[in-house]
C-alpha atoms as a PDB file:
ATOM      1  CA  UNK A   1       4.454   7.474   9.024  1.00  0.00           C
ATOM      2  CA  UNK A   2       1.955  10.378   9.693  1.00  0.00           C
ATOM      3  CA  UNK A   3      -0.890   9.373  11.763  1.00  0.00           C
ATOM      4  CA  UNK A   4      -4.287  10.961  11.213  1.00  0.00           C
ATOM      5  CA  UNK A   5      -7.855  10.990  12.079  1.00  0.00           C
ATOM      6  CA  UNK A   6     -10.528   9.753   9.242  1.00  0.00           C
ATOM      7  CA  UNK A   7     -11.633  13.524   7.255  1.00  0.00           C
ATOM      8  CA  UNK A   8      -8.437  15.907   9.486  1.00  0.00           C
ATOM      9  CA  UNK A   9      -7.264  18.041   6.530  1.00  0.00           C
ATOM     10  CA  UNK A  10      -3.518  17.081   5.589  1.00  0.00           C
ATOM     11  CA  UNK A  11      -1.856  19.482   3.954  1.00  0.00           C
ATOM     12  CA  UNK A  12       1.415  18.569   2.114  1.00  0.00           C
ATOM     13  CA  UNK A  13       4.088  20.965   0.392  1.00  0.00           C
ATOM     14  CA  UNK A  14       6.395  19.560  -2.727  1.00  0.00           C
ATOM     15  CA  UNK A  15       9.586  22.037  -2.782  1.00  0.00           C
ATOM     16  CA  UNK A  16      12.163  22.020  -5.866  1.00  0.00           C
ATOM     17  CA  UNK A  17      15.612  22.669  -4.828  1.00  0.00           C
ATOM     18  CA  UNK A  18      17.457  24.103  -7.735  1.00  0.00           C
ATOM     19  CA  UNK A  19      20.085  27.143  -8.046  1.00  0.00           C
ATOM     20  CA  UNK A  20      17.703  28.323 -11.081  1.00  0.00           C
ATOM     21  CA  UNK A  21      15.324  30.805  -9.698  1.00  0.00           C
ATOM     22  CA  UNK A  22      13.283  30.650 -12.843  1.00  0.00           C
ATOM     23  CA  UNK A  23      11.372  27.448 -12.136  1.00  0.00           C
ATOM     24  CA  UNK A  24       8.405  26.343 -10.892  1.00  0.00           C
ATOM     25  CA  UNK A  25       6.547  23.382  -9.871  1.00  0.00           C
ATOM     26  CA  UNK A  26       3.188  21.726 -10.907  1.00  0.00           C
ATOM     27  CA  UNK A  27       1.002  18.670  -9.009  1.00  0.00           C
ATOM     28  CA  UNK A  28       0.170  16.834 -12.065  1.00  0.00           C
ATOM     29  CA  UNK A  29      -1.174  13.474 -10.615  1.00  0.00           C
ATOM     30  CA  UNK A  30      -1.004  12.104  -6.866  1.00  0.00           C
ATOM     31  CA  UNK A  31      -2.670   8.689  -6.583  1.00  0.00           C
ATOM     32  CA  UNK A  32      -3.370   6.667  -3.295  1.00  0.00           C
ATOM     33  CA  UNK A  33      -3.011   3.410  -2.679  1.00  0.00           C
ATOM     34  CA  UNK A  34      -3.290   0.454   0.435  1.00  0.00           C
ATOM     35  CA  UNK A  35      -0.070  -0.732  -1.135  1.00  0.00           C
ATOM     36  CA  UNK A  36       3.492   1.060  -1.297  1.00  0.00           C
ATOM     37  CA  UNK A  37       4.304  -1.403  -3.926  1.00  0.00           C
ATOM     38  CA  UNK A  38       1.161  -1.528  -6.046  1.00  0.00           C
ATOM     39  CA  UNK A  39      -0.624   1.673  -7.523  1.00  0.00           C
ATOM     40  CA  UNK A  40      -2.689  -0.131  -9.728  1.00  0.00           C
ATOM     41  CA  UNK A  41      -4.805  -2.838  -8.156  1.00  0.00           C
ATOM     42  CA  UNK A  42      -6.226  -0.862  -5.605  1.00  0.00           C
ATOM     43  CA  UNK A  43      -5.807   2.980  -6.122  1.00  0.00           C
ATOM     44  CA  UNK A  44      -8.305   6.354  -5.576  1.00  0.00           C
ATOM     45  CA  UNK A  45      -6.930   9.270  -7.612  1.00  0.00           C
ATOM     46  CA  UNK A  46      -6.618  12.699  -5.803  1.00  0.00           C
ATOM     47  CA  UNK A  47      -5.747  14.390  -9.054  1.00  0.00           C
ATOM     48  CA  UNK A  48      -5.078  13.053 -12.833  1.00  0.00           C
ATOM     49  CA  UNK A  49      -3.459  14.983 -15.402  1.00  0.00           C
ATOM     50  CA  UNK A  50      -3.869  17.982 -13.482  1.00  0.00           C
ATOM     51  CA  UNK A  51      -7.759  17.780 -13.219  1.00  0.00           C
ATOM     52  CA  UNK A  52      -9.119  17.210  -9.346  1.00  0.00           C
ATOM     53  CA  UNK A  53     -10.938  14.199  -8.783  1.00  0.00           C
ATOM     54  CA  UNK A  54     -11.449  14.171  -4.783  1.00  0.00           C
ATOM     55  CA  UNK A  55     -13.650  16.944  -3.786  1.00  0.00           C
ATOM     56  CA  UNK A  56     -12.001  17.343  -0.920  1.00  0.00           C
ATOM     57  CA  UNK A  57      -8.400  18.036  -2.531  1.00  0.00           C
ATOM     58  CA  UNK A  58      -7.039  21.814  -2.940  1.00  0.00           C
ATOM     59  CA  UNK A  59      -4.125  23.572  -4.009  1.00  0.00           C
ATOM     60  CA  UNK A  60      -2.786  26.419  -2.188  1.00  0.00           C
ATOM     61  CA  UNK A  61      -0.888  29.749  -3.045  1.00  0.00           C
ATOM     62  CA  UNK A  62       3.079  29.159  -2.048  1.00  0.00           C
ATOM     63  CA  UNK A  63       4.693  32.512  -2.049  1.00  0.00           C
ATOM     64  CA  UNK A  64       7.865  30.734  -3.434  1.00  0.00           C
ATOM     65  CA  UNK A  65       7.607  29.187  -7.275  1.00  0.00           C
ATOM     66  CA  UNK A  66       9.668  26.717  -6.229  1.00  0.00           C
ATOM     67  CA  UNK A  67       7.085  24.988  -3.835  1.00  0.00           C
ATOM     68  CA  UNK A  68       3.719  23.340  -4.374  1.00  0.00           C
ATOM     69  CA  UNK A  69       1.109  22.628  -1.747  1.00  0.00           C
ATOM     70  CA  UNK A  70      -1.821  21.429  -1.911  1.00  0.00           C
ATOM     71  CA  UNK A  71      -4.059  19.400   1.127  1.00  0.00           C
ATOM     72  CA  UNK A  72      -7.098  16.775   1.431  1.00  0.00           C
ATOM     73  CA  UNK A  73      -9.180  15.036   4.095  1.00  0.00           C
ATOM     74  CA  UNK A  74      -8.023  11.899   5.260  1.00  0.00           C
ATOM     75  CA  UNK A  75      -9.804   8.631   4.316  1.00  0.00           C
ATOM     76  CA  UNK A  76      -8.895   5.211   4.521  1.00  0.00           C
ATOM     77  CA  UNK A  77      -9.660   2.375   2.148  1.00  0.00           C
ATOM     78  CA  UNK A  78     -13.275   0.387   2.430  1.00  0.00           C
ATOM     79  CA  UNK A  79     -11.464  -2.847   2.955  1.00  0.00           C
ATOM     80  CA  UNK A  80     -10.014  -1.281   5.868  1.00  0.00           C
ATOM     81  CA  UNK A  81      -6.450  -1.212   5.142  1.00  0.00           C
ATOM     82  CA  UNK A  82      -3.890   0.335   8.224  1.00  0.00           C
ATOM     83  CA  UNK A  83      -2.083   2.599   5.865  1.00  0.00           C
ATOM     84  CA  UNK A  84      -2.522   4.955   3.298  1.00  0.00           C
ATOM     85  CA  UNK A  85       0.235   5.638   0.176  1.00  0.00           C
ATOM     86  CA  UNK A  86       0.564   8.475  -1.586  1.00  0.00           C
ATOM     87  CA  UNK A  87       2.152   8.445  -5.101  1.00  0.00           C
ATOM     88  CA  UNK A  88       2.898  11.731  -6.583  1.00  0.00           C
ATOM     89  CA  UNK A  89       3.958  13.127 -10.019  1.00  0.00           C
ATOM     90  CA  UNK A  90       5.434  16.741 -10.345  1.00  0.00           C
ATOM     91  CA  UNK A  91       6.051  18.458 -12.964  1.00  0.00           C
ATOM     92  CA  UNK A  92       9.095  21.280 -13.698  1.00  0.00           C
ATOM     93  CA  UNK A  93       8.988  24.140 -16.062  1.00  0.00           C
ATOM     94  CA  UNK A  94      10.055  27.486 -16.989  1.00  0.00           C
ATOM     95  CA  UNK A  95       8.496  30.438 -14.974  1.00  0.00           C
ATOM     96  CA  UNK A  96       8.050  32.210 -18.001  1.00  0.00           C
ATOM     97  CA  UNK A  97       7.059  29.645 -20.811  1.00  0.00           C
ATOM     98  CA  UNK A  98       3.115  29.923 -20.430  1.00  0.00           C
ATOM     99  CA  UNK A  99       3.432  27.060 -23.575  1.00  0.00           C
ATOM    100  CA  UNK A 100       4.361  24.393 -20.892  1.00  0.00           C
ATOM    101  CA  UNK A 101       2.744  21.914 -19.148  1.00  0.00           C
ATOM    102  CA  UNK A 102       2.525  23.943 -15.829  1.00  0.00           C
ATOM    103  CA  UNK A 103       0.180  26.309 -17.634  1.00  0.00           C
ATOM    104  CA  UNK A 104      -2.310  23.850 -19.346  1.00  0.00           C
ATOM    105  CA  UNK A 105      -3.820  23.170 -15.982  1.00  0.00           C
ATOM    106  CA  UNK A 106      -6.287  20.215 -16.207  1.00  0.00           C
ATOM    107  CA  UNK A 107      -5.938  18.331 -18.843  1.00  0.00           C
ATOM    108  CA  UNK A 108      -8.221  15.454 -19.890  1.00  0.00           C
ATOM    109  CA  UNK A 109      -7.887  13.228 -23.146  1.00  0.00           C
ATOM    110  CA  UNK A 110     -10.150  13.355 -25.712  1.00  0.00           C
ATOM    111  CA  UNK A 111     -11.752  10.619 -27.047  1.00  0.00           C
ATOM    112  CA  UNK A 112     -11.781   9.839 -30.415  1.00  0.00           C
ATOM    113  CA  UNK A 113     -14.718   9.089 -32.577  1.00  0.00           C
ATOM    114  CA  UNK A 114     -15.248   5.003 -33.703  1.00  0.00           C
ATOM    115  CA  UNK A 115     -17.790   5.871 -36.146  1.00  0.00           C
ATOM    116  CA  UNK A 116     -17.264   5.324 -39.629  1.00  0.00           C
END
């Protein structure tokens, strides 16, 4: 565990380790959670698909493509859980394919139309 003060900035790095040189690595979704076994009953979303939904959440430059970092401020739960979870989903591509899913950025669904 990593112990924390409510709102210190934690800052976390994601590194790939991989021979290939010619990949890098994308935060797609991180989701928190009171539960290490349940990220669906209880969750707050950091970032979803790649779009930011805490204000407080950043992503930072990493020299190396290999590495992701990104940081928020801390917060706990309103039911006033001990513990927070983190749940995160990378994603792996190609350096140079600016088609993949590292290079679309946010991406948010859109909805369709139920008219007639």
């Amino acid at each position: 565990p990593y112990y924390v003060d409510l709102n210190q900035n934690l800052y976390l790095q994601a590194f790939l380790r991989s021979s290939d040189t010619n990949l890098i690595l994308f935060v797609d979704t991180c989701v928190a959670s009171p539960d290490p076994h349940d990220f669906r009953t209880q969750t707050y979303e950091l970032i979803r698909n790649g779009c930011v939904k805490d204000p407080t959440y950043s992503s930072y430059y990493s020299p190396n493509r290999a590495a992701a970092r990104f940081g928020f401020n801390a917060f706990s739960f309103v039911t006033r859980h001990p513990s927070v979870y983190l749940r995160c989903q990378l994603v792996v591509c190609k350096h140079n394919d600016s088609s993949s899913r590292c290079y679309q950025g946010c991406v948010s669904r859109l909805k369709r139309n139920t008219g007639s």
